[in-house]
Protein backbone atom coordinates (compact mmCIF):
# COMPACT_ATOMS: atom_id res chain seq x y z
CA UNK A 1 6.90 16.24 19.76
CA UNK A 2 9.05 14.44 22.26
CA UNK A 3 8.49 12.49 25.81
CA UNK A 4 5.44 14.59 26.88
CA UNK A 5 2.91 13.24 29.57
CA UNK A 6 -0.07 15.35 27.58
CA UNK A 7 0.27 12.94 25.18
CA UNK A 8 -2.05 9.51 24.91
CA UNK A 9 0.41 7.58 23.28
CA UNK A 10 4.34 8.21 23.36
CA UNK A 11 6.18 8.22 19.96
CA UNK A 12 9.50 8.89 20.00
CA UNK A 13 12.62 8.85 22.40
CA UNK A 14 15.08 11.78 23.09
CA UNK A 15 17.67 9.37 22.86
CA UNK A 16 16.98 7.72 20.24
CA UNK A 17 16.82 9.94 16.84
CA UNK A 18 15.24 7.31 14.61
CA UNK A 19 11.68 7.30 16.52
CA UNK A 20 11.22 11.38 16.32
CA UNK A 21 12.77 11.76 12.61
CA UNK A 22 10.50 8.82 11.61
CA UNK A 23 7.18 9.69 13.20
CA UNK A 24 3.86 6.86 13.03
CA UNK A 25 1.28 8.15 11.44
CA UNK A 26 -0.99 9.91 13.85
CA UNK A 27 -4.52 10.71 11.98
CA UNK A 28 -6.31 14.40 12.86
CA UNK A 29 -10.08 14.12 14.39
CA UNK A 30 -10.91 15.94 11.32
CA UNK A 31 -9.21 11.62 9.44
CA UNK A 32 -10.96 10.10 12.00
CA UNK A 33 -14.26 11.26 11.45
CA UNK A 34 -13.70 10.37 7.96
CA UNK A 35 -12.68 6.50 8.70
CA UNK A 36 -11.82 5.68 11.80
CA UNK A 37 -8.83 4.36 12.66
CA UNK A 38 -6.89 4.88 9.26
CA UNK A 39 -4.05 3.08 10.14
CA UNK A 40 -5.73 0.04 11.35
CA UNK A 41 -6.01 -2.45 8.59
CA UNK A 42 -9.27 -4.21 7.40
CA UNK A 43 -10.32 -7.50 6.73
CA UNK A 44 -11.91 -7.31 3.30
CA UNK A 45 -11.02 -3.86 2.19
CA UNK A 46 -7.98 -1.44 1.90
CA UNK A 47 -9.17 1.62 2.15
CA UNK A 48 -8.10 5.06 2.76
CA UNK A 49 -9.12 8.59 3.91
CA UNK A 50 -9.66 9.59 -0.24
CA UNK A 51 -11.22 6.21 -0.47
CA UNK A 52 -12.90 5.05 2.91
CA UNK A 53 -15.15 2.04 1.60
CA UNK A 54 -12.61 0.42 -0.89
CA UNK A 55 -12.66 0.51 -4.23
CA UNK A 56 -16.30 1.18 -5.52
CA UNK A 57 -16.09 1.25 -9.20
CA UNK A 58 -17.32 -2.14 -11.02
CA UNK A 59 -18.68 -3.22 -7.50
CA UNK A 60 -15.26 -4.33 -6.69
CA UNK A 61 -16.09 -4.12 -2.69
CA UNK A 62 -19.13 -5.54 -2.72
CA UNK A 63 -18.46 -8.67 -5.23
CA UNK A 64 -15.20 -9.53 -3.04
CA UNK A 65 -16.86 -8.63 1.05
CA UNK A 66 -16.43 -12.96 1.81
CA UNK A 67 -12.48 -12.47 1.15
CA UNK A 68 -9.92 -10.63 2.65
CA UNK A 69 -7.48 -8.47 1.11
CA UNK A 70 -4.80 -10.92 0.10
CA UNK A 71 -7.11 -12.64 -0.91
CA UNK A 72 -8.57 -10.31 -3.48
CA UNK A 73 -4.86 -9.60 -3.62
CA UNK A 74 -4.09 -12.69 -4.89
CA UNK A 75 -7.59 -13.86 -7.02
CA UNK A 76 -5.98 -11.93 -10.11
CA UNK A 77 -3.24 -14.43 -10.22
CA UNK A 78 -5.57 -16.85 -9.76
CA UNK A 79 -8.01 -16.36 -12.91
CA UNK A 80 -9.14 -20.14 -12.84
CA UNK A 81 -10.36 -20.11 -9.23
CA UNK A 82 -8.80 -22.95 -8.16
CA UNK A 83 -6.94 -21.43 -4.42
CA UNK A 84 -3.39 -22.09 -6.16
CA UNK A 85 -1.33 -19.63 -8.03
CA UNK A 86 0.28 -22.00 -10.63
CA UNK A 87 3.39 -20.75 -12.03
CA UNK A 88 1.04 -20.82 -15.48
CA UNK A 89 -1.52 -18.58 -13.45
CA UNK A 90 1.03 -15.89 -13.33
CA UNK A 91 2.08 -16.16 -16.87
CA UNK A 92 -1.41 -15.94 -17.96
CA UNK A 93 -2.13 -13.45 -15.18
CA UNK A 94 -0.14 2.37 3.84
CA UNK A 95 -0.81 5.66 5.93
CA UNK A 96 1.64 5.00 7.95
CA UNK A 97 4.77 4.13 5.13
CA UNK A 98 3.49 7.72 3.53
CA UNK A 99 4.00 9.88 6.79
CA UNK A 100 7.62 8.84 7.01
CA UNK A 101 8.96 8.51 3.75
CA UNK A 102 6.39 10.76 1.37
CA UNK A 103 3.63 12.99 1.06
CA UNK A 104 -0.05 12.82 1.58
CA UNK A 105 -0.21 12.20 -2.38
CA UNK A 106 2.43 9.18 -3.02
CA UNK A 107 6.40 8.38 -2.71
CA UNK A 108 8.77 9.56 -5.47
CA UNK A 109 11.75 6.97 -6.38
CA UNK A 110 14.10 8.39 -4.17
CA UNK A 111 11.22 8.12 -0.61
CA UNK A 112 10.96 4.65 -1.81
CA UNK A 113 14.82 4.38 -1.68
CA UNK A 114 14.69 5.24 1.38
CA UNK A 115 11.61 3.33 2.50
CA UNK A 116 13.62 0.32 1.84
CA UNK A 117 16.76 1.33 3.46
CA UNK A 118 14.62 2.79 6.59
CA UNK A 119 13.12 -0.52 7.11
CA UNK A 120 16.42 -2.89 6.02
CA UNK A 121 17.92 -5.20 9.03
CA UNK A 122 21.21 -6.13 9.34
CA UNK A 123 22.18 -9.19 7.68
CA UNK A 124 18.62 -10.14 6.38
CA UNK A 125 19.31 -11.79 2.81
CA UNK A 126 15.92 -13.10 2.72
CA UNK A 127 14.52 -9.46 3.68
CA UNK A 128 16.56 -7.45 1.68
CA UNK A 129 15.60 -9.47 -1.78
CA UNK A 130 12.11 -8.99 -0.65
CA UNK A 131 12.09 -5.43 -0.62
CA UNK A 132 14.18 -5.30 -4.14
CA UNK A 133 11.40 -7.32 -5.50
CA UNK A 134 8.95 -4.89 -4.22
CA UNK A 135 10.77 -2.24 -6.86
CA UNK A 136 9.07 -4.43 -9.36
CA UNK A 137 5.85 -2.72 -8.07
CA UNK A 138 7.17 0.68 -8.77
CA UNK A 139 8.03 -0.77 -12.71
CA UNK A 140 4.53 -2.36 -12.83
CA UNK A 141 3.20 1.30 -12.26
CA UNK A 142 5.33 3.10 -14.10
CA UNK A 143 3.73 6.80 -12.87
CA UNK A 144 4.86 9.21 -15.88
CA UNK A 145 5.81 11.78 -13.22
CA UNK A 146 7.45 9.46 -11.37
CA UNK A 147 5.17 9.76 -7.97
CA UNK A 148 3.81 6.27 -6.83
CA UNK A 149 0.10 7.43 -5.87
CA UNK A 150 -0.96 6.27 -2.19
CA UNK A 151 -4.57 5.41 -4.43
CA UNK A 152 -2.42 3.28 -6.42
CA UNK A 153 -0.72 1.32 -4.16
CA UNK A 154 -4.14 0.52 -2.28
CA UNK A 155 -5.29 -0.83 -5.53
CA UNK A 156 -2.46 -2.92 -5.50
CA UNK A 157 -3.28 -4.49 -1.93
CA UNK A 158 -7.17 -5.28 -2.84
CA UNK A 159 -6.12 -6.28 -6.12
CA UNK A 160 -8.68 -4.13 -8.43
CA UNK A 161 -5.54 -2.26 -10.55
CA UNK A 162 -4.09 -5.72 -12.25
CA UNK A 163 -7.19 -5.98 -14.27
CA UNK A 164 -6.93 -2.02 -15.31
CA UNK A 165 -3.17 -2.38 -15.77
CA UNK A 166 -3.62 -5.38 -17.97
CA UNK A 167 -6.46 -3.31 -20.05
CA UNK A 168 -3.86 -0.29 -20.71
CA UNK A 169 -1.16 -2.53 -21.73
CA UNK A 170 -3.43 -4.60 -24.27
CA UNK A 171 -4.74 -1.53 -25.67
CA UNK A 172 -8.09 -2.47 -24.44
CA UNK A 173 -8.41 1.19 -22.33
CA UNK A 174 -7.06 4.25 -22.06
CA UNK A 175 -4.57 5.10 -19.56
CA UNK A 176 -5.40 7.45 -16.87
């Protein structure tokens, strides 16, 4: 799939390895039809081609439609409502990453060690702590066979696993 003029949109470079061993995500009609666009993101829902209105169970998409995803994102550190995440709050409290670094299904430990060096800049501190915090994500989830589900991880940007993940660790549910 190099420089082709059949193609809408051009991809990758001959001359530049990178953009052909790293290809965007490119959905099939056979996605689109399903939800359109699937790499574009939404304002008040994260969803996905398994998953195309959100997350349904408990009425999560239709209880949180007036906020965006960060902001759903962000309400379970925020369980008094008040727009700030105090430091007591949190005490109390991605189509296109899985066509170049995983499967259809999720990212292993070692894709996400290389999603992070993949996407690494020279000489960016600031960036580079980020995306070592972000292995805090994989800890939070824990998957017993190791596979970070693509389901999961859209949970984790509309903010409806917290509240499940806080039920299995109390006890209060089972663990799926």
């Amino acid at each position: 799939m190099l420089e082709s003029k059949d193609i809408a949109v051009q991809t990758c470079i001959r001359q530049v390895p990178v953009t052909y061993e790293r290809l965007p995500y490119d959905p099939s009609s056979e996605e689109n039809a399903i939800l359109k666009n699937p790499g574009t993101a939404r304002a008040n829902l994260a969803p996905s081609l398994e998953c195309p209105h959100g997350t349904q169970s408990s009425g999560w998409a239709d209880k949180h439609s007036g906020h965006t995803v960060l902001q759903q994102h962000c309400a379970y550190f925020d369980p008094d409502g008040d727009n700030i995440v105090w430091p007591h709050d949190t005490y109390h409290g991605f189509e296109d990453m899985f066509a170049k670094y995983g499967d259809k299904d999720g990212l292993g430990k070692w894709d996400i060690l290389e999603l992070m060096s993949g996407q690494r800049v020279l000489f960016d501190l600031f960036g580079t702590c980020g995306a070592l915090s972000r292995l805090s994500l994989y800890l939070l989830l824990w998957p017993a066979d190791g596979i970070v589900r693509k389901e999961d991880l859209r949970r984790v940007y509309d903010g409806s696993i917290f509240s499940e993940l806080s039920l299995r660790r109390s006890g209060k549910a089972k663990a799926v």
